[in-house]
Protein backbone atom coordinates (compact mmCIF):
# COMPACT_ATOMS: atom_id res chain seq x y z
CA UNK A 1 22.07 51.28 15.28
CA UNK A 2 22.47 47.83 14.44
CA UNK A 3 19.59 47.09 15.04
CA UNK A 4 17.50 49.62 13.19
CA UNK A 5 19.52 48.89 10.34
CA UNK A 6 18.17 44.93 10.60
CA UNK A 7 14.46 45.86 10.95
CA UNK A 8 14.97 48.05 7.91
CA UNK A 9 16.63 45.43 6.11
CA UNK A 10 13.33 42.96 6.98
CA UNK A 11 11.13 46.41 6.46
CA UNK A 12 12.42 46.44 2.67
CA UNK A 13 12.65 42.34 2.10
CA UNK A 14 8.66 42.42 3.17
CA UNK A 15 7.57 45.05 1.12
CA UNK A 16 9.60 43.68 -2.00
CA UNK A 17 7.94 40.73 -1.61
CA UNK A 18 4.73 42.11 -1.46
CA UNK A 19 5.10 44.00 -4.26
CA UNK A 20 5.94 41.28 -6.90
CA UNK A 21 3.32 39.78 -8.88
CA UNK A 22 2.87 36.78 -9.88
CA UNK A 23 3.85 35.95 -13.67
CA UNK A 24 0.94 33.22 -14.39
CA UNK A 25 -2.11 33.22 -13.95
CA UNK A 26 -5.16 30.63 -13.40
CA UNK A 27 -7.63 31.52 -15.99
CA UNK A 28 -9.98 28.35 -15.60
CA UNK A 29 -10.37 25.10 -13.68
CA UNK A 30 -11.92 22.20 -15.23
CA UNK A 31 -12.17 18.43 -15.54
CA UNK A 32 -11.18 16.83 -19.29
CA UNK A 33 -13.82 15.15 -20.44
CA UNK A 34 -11.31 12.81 -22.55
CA UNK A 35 -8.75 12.00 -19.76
CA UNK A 36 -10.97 12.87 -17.23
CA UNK A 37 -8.06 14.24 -15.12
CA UNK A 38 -8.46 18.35 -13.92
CA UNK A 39 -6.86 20.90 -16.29
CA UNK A 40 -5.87 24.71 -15.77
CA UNK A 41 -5.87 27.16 -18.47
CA UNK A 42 -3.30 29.42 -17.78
CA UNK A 43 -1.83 32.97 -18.81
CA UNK A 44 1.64 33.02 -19.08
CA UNK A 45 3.20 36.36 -19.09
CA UNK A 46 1.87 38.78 -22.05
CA UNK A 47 -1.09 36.93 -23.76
CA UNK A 48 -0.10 33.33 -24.24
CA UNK A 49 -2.61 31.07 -22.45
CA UNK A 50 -1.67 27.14 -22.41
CA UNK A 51 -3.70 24.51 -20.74
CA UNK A 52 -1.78 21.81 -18.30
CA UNK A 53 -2.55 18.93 -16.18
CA UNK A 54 -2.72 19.97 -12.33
CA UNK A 55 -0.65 17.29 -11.22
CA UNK A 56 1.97 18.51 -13.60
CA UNK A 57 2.02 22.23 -12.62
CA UNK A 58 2.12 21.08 -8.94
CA UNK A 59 5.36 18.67 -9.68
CA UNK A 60 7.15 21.47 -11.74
CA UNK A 61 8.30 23.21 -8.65
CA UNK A 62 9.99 25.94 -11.09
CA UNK A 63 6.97 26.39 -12.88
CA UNK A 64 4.75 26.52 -9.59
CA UNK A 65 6.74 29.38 -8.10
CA UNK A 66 5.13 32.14 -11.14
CA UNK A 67 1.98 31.73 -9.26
CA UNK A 68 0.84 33.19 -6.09
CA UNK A 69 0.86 31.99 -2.99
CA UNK A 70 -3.06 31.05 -2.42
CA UNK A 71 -3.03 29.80 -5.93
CA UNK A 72 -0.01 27.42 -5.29
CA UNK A 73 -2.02 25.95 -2.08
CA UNK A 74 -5.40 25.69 -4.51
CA UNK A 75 -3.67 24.01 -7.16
CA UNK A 76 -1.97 21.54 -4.35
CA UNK A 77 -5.31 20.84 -3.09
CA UNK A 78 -6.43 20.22 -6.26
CA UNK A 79 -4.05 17.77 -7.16
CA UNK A 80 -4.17 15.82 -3.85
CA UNK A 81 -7.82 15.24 -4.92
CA UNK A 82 -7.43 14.59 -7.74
CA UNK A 83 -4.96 11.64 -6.71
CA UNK A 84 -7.23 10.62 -4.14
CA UNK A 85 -9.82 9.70 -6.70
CA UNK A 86 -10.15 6.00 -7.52
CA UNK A 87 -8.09 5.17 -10.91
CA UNK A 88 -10.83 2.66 -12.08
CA UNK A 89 -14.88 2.49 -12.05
CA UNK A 90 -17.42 0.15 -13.68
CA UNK A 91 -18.67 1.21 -17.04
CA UNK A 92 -21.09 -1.15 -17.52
CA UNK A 93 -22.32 -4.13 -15.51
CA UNK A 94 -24.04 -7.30 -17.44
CA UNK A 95 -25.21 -10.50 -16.50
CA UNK A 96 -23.29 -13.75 -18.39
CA UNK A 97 -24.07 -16.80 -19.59
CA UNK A 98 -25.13 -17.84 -16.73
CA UNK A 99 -27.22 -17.13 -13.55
CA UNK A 100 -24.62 -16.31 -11.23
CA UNK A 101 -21.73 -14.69 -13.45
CA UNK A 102 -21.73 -11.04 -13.53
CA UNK A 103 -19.35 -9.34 -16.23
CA UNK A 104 -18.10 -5.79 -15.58
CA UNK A 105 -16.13 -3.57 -17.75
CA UNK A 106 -13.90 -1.30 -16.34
CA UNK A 107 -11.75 1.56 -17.30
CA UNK A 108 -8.56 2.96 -15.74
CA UNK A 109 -8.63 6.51 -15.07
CA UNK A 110 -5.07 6.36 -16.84
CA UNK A 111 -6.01 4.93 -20.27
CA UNK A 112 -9.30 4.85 -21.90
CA UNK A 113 -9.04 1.06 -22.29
CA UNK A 114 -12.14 -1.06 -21.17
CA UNK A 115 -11.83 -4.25 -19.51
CA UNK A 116 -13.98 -7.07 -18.85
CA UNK A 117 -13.19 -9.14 -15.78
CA UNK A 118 -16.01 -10.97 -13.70
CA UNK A 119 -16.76 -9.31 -10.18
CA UNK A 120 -15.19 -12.76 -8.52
CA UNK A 121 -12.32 -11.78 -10.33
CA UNK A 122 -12.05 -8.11 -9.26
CA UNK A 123 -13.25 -9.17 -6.09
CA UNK A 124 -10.24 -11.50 -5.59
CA UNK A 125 -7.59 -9.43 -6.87
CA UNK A 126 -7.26 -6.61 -3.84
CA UNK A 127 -4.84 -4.43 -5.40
CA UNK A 128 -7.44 -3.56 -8.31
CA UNK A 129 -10.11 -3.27 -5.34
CA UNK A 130 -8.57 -0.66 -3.75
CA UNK A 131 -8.75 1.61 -6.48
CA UNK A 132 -12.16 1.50 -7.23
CA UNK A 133 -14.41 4.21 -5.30
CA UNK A 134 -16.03 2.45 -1.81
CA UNK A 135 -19.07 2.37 -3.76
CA UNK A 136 -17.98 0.83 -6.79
CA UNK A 137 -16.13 -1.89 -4.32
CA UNK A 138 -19.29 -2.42 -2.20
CA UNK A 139 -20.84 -3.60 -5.28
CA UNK A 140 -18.07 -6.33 -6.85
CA UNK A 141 -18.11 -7.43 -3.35
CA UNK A 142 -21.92 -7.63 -3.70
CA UNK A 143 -21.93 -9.32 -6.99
CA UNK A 144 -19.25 -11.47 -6.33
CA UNK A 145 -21.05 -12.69 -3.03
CA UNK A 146 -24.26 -13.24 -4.86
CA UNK A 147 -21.99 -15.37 -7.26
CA UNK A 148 -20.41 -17.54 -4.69
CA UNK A 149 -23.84 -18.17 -2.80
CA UNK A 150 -25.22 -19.52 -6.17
CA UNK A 151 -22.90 -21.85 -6.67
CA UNK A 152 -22.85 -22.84 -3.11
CA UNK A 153 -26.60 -23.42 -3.57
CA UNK A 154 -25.60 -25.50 -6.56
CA UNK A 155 -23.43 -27.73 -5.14
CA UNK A 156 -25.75 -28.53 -2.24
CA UNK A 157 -29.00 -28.86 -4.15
CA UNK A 158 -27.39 -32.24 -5.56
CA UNK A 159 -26.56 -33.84 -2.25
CA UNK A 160 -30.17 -32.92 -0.55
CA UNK A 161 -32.02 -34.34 -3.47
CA UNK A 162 -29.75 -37.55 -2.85
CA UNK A 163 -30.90 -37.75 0.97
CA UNK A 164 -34.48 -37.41 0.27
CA UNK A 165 -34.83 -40.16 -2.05
């Protein structure tokens, strides 16, 4: 008797659970042009519709729980990609004053400041490396390279033009 009365207890608990809905809804996914971090639009109960950061929804565990359960694991994947993007990338790359000195401007994916540093001194500085995309890295690393060859070069040309004379 005991028994029966548990299962029906569990019985009840899984069909209550089943039957609630969820209170918000995802309307749309997209990426902000302007912050370039990814947005939901979202309908709240009734017919107001806000838009909000993923990586906000996902930390406002309160807020998190109106959805579903296959939307909360979307919008968790979501924002675990989203943080596993690289926070800066090269805007633009010139070529300075000189032969071997390459200037990039970067941006933070946090602030739409641009930077200009040299690629020796991204290249140096491997806590700003690391959060460029592998790509983006493989390049400074490039540039920076080409950089230190030249001036190798440079300092040698002097020295064999000494011993040929």
């Amino acid at each position: 008797m005991q028994m029966i009365r548990r299962i029906s207890e569990i019985f009840k608990e899984f069909i209550s659970n089943k039957i609630i809905e969820p209170s918000y809804e995802i309307l749309d996914i997209y990426e902000c042009k302007k912050t370039h971090f990814i947005k939901a639009q979202i309908k709240l109960s009734g017919r107001h519709i806000i838009e909000k950061n993923i990586s906000e929804i996902v930390t406002d565990l309160t807020f998190l729980e109106e959805f579903d359960k296959k939307t909360i694991r979307t919008l968790t994947y979501l924002a675990t990609v989203e943080k596993m993007k690289p926070d800066y990338s090269i805007v633009v790359q010139k070529l300075g004053d000189e032969v071997d000195n390459f200037i990039l401007e970067i941006r933070s994916k946090k602030t739409t400041q641009i930077t200009k540093k040299t690629a020796y001194e991204v290249s140096k500085n491997k806590l700003l490396l690391q959060q460029f995309s592998p790509v983006d890295a493989n390049r400074i690393g490039y540039l920076a390279g080409v950089q230190e060859t030249v001036k190798e070069y440079k300092m040698k040309a002097p020295q064999k033009n000494r011993e040929n004379k």
